[in-house]
N, C-alpha and C. Protein backbone atom coordinates (compact mmCIF):
# COMPACT_ATOMS: atom_id res chain seq x y z
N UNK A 1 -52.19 25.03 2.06
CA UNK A 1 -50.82 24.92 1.56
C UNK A 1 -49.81 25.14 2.68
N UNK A 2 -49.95 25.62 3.50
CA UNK A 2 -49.25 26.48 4.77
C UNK A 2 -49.48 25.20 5.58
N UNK A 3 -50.23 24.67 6.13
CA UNK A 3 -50.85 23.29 6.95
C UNK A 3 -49.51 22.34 6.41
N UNK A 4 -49.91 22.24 4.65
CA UNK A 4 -48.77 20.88 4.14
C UNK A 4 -47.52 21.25 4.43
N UNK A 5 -46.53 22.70 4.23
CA UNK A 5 -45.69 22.69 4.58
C UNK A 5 -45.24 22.53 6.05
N UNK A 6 -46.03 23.12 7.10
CA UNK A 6 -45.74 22.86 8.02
C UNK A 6 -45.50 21.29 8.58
N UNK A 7 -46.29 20.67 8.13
CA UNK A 7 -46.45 18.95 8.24
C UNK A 7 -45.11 18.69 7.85
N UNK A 8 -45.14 18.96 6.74
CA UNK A 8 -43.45 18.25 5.99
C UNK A 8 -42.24 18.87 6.54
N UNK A 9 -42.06 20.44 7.00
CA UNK A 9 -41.12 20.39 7.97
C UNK A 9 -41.10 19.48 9.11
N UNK A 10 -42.38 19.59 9.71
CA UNK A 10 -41.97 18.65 11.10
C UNK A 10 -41.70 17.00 10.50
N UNK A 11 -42.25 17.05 9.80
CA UNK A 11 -41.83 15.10 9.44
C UNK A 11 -40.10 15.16 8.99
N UNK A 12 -39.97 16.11 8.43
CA UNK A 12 -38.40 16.17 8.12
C UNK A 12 -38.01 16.21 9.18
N UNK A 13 -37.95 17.10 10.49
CA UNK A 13 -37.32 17.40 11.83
C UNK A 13 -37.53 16.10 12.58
N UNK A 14 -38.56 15.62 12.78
CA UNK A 14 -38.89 14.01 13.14
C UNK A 14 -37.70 12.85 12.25
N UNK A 15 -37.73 13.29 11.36
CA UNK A 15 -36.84 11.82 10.77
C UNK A 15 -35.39 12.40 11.19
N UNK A 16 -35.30 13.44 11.24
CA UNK A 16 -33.65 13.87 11.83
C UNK A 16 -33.36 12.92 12.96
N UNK A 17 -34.29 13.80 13.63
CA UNK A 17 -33.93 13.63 15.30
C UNK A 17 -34.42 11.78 15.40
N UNK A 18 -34.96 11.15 14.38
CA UNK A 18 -35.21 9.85 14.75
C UNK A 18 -33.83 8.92 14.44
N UNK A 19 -33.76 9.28 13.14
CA UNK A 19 -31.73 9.28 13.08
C UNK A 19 -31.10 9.36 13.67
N UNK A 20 -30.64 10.71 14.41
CA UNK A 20 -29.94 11.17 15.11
C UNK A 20 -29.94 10.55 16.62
N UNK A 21 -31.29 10.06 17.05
CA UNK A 21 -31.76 8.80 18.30
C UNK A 21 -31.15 7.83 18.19
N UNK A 22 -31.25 7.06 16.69
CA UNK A 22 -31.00 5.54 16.46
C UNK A 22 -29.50 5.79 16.25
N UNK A 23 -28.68 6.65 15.97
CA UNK A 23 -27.10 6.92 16.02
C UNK A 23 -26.77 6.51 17.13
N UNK A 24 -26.80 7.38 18.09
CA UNK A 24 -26.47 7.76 19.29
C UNK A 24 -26.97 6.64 20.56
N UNK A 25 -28.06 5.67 20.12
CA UNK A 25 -28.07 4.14 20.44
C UNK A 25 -27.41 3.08 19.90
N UNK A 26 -27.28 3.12 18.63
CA UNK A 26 -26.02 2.47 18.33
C UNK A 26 -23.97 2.53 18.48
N UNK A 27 -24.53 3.79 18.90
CA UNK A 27 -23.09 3.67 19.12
C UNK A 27 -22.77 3.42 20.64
N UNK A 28 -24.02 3.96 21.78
CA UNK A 28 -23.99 3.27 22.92
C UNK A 28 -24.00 1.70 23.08
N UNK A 29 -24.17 1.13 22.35
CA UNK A 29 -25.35 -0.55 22.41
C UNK A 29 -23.38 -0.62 21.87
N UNK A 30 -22.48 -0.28 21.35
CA UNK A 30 -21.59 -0.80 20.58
C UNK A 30 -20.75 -0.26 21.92
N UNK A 31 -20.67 0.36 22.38
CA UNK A 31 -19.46 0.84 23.83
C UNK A 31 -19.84 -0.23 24.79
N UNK A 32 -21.15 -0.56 25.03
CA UNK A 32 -21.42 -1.29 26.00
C UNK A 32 -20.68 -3.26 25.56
N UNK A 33 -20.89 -3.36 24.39
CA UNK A 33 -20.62 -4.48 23.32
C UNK A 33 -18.98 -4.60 23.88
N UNK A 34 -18.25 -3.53 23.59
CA UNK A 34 -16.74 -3.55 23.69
C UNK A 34 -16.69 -4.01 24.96
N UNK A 35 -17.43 -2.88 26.03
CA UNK A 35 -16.83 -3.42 27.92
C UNK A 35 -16.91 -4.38 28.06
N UNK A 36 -18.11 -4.88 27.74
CA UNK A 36 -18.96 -6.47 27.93
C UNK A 36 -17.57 -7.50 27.99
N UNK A 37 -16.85 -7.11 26.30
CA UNK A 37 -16.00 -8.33 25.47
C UNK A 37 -14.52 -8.11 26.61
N UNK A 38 -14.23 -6.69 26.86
CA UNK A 38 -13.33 -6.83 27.50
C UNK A 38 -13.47 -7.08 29.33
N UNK A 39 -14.65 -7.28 29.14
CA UNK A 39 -14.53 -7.58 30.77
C UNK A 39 -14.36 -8.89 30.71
N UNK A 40 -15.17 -9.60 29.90
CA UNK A 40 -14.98 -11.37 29.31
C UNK A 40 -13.61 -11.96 28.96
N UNK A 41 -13.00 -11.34 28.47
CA UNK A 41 -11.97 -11.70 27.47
C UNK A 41 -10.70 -11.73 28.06
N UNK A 42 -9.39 -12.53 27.84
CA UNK A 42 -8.31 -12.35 28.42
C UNK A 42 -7.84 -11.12 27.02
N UNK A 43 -7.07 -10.64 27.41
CA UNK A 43 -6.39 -9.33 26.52
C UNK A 43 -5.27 -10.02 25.58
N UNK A 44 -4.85 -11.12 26.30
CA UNK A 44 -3.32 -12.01 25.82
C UNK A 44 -4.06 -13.17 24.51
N UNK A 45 -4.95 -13.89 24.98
CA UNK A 45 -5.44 -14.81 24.31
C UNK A 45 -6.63 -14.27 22.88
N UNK A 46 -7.54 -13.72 23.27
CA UNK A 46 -8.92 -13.72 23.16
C UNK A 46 -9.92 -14.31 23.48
N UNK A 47 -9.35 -15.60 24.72
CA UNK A 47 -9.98 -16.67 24.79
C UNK A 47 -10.70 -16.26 26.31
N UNK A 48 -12.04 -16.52 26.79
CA UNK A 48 -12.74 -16.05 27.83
C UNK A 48 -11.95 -16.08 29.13
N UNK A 49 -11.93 -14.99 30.01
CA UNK A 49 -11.18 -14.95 31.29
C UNK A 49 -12.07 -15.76 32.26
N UNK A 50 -10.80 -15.82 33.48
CA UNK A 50 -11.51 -16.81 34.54
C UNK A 50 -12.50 -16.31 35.25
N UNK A 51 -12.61 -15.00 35.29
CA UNK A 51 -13.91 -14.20 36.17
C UNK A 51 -15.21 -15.25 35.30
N UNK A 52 -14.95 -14.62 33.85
CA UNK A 52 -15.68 -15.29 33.19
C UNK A 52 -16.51 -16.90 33.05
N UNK A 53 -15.03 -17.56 33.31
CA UNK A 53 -15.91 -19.01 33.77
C UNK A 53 -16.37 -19.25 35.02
N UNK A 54 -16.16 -18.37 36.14
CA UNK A 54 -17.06 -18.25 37.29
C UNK A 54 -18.57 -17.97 37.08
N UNK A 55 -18.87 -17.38 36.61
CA UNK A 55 -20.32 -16.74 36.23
C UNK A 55 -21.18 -17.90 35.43
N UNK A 56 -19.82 -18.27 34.33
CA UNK A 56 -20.71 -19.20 33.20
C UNK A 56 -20.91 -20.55 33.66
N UNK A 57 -19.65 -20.86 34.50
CA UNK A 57 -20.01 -22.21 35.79
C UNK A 57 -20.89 -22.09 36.33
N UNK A 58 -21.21 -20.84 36.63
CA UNK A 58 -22.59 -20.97 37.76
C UNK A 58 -23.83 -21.47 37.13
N UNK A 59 -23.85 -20.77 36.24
CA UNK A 59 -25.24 -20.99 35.06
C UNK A 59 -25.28 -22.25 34.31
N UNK A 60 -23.93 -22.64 33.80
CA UNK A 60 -24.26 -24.09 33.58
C UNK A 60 -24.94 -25.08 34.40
N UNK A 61 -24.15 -24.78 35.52
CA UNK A 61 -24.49 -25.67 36.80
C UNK A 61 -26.05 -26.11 37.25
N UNK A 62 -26.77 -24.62 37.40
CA UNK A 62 -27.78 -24.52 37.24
C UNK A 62 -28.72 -25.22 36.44
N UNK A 63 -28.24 -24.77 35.29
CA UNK A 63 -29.11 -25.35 33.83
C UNK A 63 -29.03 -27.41 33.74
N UNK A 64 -27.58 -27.43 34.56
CA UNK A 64 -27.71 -29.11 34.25
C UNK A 64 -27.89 -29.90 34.99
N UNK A 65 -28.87 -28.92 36.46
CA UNK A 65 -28.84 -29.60 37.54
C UNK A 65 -30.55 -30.00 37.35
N UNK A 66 -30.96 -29.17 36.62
CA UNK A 66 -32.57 -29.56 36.22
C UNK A 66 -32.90 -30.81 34.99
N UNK A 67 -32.08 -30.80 34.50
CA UNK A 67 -31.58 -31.88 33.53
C UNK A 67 -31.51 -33.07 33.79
N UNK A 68 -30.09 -32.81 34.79
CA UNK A 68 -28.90 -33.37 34.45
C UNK A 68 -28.29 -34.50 33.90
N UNK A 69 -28.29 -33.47 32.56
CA UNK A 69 -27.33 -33.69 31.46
C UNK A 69 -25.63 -34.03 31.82
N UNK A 70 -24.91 -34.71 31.32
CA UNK A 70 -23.46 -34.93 31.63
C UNK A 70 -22.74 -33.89 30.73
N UNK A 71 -22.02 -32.84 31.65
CA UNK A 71 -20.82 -31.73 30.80
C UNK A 71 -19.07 -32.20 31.12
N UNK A 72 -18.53 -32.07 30.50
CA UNK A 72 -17.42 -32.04 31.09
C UNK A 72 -16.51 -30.95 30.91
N UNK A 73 -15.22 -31.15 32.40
CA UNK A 73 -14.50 -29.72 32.44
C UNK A 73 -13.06 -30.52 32.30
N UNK A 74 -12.63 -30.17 31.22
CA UNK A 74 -10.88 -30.36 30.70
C UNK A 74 -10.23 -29.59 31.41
N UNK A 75 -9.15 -29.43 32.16
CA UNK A 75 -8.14 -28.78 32.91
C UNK A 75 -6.80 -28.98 31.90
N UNK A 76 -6.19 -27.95 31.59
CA UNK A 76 -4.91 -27.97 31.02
C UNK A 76 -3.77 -27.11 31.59
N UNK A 77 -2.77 -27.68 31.72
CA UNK A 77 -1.70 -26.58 32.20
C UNK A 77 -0.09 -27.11 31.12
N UNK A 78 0.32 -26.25 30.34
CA UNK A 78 1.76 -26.25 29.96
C UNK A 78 2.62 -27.13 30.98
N UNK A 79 3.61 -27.83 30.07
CA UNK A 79 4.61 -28.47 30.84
C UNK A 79 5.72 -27.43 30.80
N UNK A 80 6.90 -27.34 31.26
CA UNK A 80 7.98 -27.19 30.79
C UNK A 80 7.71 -25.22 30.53
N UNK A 81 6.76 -24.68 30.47
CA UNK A 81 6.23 -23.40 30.32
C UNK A 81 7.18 -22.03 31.08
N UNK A 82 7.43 -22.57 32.10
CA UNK A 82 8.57 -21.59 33.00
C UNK A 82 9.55 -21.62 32.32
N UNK A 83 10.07 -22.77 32.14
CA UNK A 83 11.55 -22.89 31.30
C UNK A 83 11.60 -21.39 30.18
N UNK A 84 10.71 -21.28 29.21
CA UNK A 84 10.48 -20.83 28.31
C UNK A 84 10.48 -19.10 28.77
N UNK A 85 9.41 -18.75 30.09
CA UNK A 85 9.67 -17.39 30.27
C UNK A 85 11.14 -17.49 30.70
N UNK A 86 11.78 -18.11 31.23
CA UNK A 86 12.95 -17.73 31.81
C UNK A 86 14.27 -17.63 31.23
N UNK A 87 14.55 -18.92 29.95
CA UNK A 87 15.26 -18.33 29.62
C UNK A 87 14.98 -17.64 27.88
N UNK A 88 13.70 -17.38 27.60
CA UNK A 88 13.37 -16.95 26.09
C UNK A 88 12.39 -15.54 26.43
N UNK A 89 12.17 -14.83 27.78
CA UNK A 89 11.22 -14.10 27.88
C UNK A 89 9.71 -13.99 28.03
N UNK A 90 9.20 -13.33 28.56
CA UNK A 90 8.06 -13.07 28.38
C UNK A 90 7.48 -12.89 27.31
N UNK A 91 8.00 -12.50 26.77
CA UNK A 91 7.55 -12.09 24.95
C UNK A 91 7.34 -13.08 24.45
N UNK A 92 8.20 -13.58 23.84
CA UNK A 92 8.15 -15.35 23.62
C UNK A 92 6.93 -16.31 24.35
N UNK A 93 7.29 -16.04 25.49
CA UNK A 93 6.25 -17.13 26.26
C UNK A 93 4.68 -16.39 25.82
N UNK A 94 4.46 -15.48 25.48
CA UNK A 94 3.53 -14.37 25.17
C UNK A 94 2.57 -15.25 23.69
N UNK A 95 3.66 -15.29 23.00
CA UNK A 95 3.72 -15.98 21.70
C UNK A 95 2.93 -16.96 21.57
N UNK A 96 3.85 -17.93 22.79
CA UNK A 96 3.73 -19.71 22.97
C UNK A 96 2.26 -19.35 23.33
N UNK A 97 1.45 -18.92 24.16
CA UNK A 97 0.17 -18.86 25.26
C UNK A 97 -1.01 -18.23 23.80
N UNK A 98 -0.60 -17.76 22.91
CA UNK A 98 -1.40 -16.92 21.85
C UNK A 98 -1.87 -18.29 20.87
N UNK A 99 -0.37 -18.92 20.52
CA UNK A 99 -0.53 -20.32 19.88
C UNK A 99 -1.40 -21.06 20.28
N UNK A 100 -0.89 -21.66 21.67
CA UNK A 100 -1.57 -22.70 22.61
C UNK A 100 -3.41 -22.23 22.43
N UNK A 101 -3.60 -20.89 22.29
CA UNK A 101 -4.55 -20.96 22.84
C UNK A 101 -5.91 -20.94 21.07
N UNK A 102 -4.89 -20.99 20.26
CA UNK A 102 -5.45 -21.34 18.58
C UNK A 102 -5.32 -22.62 18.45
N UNK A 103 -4.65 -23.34 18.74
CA UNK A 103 -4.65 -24.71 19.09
C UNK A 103 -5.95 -25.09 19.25
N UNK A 104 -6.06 -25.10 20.79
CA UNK A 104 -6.95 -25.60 21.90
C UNK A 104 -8.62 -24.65 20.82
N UNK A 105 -8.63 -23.49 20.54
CA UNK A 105 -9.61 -23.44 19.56
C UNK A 105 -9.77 -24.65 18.33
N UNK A 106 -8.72 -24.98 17.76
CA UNK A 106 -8.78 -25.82 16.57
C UNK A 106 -9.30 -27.14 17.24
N UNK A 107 -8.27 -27.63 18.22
CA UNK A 107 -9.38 -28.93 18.17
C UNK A 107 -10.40 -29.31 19.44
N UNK A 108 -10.71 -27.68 19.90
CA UNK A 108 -12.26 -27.75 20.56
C UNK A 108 -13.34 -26.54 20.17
N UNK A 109 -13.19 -26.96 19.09
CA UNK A 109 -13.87 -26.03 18.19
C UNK A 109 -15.21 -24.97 18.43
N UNK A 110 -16.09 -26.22 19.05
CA UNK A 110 -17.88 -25.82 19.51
C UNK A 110 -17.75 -25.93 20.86
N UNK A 111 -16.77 -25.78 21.83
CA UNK A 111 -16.61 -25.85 23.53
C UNK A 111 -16.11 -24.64 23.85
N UNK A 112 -16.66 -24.28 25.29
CA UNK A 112 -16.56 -23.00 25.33
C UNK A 112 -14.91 -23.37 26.19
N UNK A 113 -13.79 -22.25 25.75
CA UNK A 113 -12.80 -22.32 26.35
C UNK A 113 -11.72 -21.06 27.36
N UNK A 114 -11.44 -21.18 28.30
CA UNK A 114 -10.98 -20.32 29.02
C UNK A 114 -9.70 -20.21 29.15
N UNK A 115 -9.42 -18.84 29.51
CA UNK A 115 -7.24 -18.89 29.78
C UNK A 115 -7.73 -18.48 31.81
N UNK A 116 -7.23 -19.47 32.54
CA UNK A 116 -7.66 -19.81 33.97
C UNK A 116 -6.67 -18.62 34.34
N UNK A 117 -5.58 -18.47 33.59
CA UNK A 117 -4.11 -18.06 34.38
C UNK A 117 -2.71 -18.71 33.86
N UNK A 118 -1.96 -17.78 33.83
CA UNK A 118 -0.67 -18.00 33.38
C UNK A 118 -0.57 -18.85 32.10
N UNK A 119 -0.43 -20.67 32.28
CA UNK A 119 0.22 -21.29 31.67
C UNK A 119 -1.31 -22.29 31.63
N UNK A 120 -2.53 -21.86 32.24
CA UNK A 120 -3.49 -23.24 32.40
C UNK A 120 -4.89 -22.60 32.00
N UNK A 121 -5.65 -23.52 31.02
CA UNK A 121 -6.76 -23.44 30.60
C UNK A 121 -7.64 -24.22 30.97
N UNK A 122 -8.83 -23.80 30.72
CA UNK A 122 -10.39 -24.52 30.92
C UNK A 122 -10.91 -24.83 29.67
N UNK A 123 -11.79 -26.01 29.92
CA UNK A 123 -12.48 -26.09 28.38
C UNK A 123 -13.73 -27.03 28.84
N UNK A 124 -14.46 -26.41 28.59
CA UNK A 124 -16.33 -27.03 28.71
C UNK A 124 -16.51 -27.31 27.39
N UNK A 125 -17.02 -29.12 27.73
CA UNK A 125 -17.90 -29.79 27.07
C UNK A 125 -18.83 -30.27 26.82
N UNK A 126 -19.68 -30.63 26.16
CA UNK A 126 -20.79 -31.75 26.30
C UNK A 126 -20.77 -32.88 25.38
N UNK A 127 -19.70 -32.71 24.69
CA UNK A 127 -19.25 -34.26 24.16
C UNK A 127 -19.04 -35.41 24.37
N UNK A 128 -18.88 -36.31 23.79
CA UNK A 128 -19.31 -37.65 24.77
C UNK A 128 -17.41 -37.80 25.00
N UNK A 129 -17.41 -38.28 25.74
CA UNK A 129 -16.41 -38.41 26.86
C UNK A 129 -15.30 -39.12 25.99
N UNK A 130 -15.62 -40.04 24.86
CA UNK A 130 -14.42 -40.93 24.34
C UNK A 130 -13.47 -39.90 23.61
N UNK A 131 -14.64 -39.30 22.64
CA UNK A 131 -14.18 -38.38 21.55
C UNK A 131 -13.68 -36.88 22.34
N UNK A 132 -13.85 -36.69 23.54
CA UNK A 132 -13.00 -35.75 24.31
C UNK A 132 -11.10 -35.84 24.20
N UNK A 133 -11.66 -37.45 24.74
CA UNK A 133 -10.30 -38.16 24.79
C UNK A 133 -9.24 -38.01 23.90
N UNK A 134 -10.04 -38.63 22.75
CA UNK A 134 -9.47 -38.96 21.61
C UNK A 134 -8.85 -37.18 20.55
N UNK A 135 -9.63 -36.52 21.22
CA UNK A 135 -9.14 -35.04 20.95
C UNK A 135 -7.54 -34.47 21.62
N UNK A 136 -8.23 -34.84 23.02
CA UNK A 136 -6.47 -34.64 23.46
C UNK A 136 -5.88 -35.09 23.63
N UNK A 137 -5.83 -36.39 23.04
CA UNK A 137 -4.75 -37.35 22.33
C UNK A 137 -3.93 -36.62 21.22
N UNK A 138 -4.59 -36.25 20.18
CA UNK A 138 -4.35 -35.75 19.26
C UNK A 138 -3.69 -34.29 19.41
N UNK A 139 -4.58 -33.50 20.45
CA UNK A 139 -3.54 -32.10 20.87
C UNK A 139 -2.37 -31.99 21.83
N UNK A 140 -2.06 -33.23 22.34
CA UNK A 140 -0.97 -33.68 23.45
C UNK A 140 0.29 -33.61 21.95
N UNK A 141 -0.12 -34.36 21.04
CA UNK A 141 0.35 -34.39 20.11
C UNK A 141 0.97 -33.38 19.36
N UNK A 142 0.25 -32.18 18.64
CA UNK A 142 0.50 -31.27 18.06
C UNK A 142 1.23 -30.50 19.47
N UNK A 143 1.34 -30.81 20.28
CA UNK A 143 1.84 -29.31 21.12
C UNK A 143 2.96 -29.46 21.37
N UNK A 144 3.19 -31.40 21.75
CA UNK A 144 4.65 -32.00 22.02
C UNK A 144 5.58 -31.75 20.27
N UNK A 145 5.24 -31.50 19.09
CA UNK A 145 5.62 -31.36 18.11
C UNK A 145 5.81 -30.08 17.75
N UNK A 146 4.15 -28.86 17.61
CA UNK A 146 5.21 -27.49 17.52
C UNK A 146 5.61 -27.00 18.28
N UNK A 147 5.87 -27.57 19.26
CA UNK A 147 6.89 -26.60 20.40
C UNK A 147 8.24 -27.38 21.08
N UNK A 148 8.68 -28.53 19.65
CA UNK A 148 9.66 -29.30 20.27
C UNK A 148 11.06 -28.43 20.83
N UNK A 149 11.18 -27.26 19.92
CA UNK A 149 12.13 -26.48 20.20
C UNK A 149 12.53 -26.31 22.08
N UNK A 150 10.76 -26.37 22.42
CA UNK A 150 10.95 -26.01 24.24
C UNK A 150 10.80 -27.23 24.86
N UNK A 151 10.78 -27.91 24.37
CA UNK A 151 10.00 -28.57 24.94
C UNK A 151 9.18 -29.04 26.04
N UNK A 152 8.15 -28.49 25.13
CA UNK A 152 6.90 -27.98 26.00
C UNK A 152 5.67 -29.08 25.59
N UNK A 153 4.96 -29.69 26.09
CA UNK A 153 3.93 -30.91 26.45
C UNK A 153 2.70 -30.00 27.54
N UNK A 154 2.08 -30.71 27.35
CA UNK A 154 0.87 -30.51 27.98
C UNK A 154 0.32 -31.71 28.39
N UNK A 155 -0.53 -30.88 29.85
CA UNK A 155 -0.96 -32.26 31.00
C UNK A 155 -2.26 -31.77 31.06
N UNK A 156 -3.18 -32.47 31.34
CA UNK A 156 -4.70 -32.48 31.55
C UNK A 156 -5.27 -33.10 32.93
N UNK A 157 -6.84 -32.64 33.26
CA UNK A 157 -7.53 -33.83 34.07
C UNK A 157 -8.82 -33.42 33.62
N UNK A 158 -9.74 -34.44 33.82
CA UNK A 158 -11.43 -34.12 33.46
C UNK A 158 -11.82 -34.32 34.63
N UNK A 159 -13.22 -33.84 34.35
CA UNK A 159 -13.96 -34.29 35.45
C UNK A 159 -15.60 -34.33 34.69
N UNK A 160 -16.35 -34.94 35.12
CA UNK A 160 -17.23 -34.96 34.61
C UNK A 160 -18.42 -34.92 35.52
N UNK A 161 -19.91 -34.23 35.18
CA UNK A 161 -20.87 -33.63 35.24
C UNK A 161 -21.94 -34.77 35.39
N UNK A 162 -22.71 -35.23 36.11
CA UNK A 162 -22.55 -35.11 37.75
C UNK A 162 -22.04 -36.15 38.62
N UNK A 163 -20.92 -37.35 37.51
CA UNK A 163 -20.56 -38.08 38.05
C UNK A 163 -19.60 -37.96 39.02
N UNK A 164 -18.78 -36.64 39.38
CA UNK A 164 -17.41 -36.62 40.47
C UNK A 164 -18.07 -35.13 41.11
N UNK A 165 -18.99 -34.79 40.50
CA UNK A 165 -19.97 -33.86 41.39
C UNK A 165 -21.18 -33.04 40.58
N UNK A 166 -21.64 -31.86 41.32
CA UNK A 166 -22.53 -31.45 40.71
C UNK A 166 -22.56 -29.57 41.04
N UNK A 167 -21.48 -29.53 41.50
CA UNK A 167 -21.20 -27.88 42.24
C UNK A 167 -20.12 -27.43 41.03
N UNK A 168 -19.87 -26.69 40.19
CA UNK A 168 -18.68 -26.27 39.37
C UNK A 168 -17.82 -25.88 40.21
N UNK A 169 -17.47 -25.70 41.03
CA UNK A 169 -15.99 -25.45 41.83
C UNK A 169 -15.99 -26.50 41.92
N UNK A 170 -16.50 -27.84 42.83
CA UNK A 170 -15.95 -28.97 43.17
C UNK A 170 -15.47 -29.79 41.50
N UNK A 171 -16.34 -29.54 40.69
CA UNK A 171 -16.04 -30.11 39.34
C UNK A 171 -14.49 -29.67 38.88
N UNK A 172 -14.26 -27.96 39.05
CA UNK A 172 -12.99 -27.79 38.46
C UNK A 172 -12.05 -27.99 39.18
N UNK A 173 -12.32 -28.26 40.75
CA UNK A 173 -10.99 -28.72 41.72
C UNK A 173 -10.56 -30.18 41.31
N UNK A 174 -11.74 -31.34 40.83
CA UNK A 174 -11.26 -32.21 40.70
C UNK A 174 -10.63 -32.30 39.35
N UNK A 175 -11.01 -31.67 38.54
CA UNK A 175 -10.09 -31.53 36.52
C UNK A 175 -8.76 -31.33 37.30
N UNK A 176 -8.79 -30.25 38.24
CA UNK A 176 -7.56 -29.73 38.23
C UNK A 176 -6.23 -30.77 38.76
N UNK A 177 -6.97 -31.29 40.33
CA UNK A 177 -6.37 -32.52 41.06
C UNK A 177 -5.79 -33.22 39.99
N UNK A 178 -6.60 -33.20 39.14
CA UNK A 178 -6.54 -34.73 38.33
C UNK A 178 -5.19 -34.35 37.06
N UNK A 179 -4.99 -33.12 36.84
CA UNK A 179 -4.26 -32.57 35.72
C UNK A 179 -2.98 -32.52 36.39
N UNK A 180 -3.21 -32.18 37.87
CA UNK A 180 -1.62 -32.28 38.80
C UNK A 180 -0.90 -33.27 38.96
N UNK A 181 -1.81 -34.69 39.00
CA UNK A 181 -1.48 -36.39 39.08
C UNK A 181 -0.81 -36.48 38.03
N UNK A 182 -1.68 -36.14 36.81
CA UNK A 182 -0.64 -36.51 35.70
C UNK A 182 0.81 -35.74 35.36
N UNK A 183 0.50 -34.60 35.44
CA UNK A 183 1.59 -33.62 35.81
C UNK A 183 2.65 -34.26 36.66
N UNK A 184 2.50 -34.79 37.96
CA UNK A 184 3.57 -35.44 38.84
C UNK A 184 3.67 -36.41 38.18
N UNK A 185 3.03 -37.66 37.46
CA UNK A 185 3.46 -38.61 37.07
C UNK A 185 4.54 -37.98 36.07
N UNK A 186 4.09 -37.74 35.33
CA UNK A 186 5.68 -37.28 34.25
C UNK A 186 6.71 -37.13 34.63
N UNK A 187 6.36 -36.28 35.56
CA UNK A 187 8.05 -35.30 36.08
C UNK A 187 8.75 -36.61 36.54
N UNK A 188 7.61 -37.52 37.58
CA UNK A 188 8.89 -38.95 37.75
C UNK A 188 9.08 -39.93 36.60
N UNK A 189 8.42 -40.14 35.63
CA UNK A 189 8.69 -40.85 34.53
C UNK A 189 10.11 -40.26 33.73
N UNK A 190 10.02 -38.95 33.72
CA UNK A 190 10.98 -37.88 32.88
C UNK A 190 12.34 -38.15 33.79
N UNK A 191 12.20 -38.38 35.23
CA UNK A 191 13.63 -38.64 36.27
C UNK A 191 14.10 -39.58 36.43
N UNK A 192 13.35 -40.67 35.90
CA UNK A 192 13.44 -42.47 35.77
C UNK A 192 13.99 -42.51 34.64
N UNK A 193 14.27 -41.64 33.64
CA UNK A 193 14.75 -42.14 32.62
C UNK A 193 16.46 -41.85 32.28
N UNK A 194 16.34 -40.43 33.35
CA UNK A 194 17.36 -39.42 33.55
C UNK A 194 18.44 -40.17 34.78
């Protein structure tokens, strides 16, 4: 009788302390969860930081060089975006960049997407290239509309996976090149009219 109780104390003291283990790992496994998100994460957006697409460029790169599979990298930068901190604030422009960046979730729904800096985003695809298009057709759209108040537009460039290269820096220098062309084209289209 003395044997059974002793047994059943220690199995009770065992299930404590086995509790009290699996606590105290879960709540580590959940601190580590948070750093992880905020080391990833822009704080402004929620949308992945640029450290972030350094790392995940690398690994794509990797992964589609054994493949290679065709990805593509969307470059976006705000038009007209300064205007807005300067004379409506930071706060405001705070706003606009929170929007922009629920947007750019809505119509790239399953692509992984980044805030690069300031006023310009990243967005990885593997969609076929028309229906890319035909997406930011449609979000050139919504952005030139809710934000007629600033008017604020958005400029792009792609580049695509492994046809303009096969290194993710050289891939996002050329989205980017390519988002600046169009970018300058406007500004003289916008002075030709002026």
């Amino acid at each position: 009788m003395r044997e059974e109780i002793k047994i059943k104390l220690l199995q009770n003291m065992l299930e404590e302390i086995t509790e009290r283990y699996d606590n105290f790992i879960s709540q580590q496994q959940d601190i580590i969860n948070k750093t992880f998100q905020k080391a990833i994460r822009d704080p402004l957006t929620n949308l992945y930081n640029r450290n972030y697409l350094q790392e995940y460029g690398s690994n794509l790169e990797k992964q589609h060089l054994k493949k290679m599979v065709p990805f593509h990298i969307i470059f976006f930068d705000l038009d007209n975006f300064k205007q807005v901190n300067d004379r409506e604030g930071h706060k405001s422009g705070d706003i606009i960049l929170q929007k922009i960046a629920k947007v750019l979730k809505d119509y790239f729904p399953f692509d992984w997407i980044f805030r690069y800096g300031g006023d310009e985003f990243v967005v990885i695809s593997d969609s076929p290239l028309k229906e890319i298009k035909g997406e930011i057709e449609r979000l050139e759209q919504k952005v030139v509309e809710t934000f007629k108040e600033y008017q604020i537009g958005i400029s792009w460039g792609i580049a695509t996976f492994p046809e303009d290269g096969t290194e993710f820096r050289r891939l996002l220098d050329v989205a980017d090149s390519r988002m600046y062309s169009l970018k300058q084209q406007k500004k003289r289209e916008f002075l030709r009219i002026f």
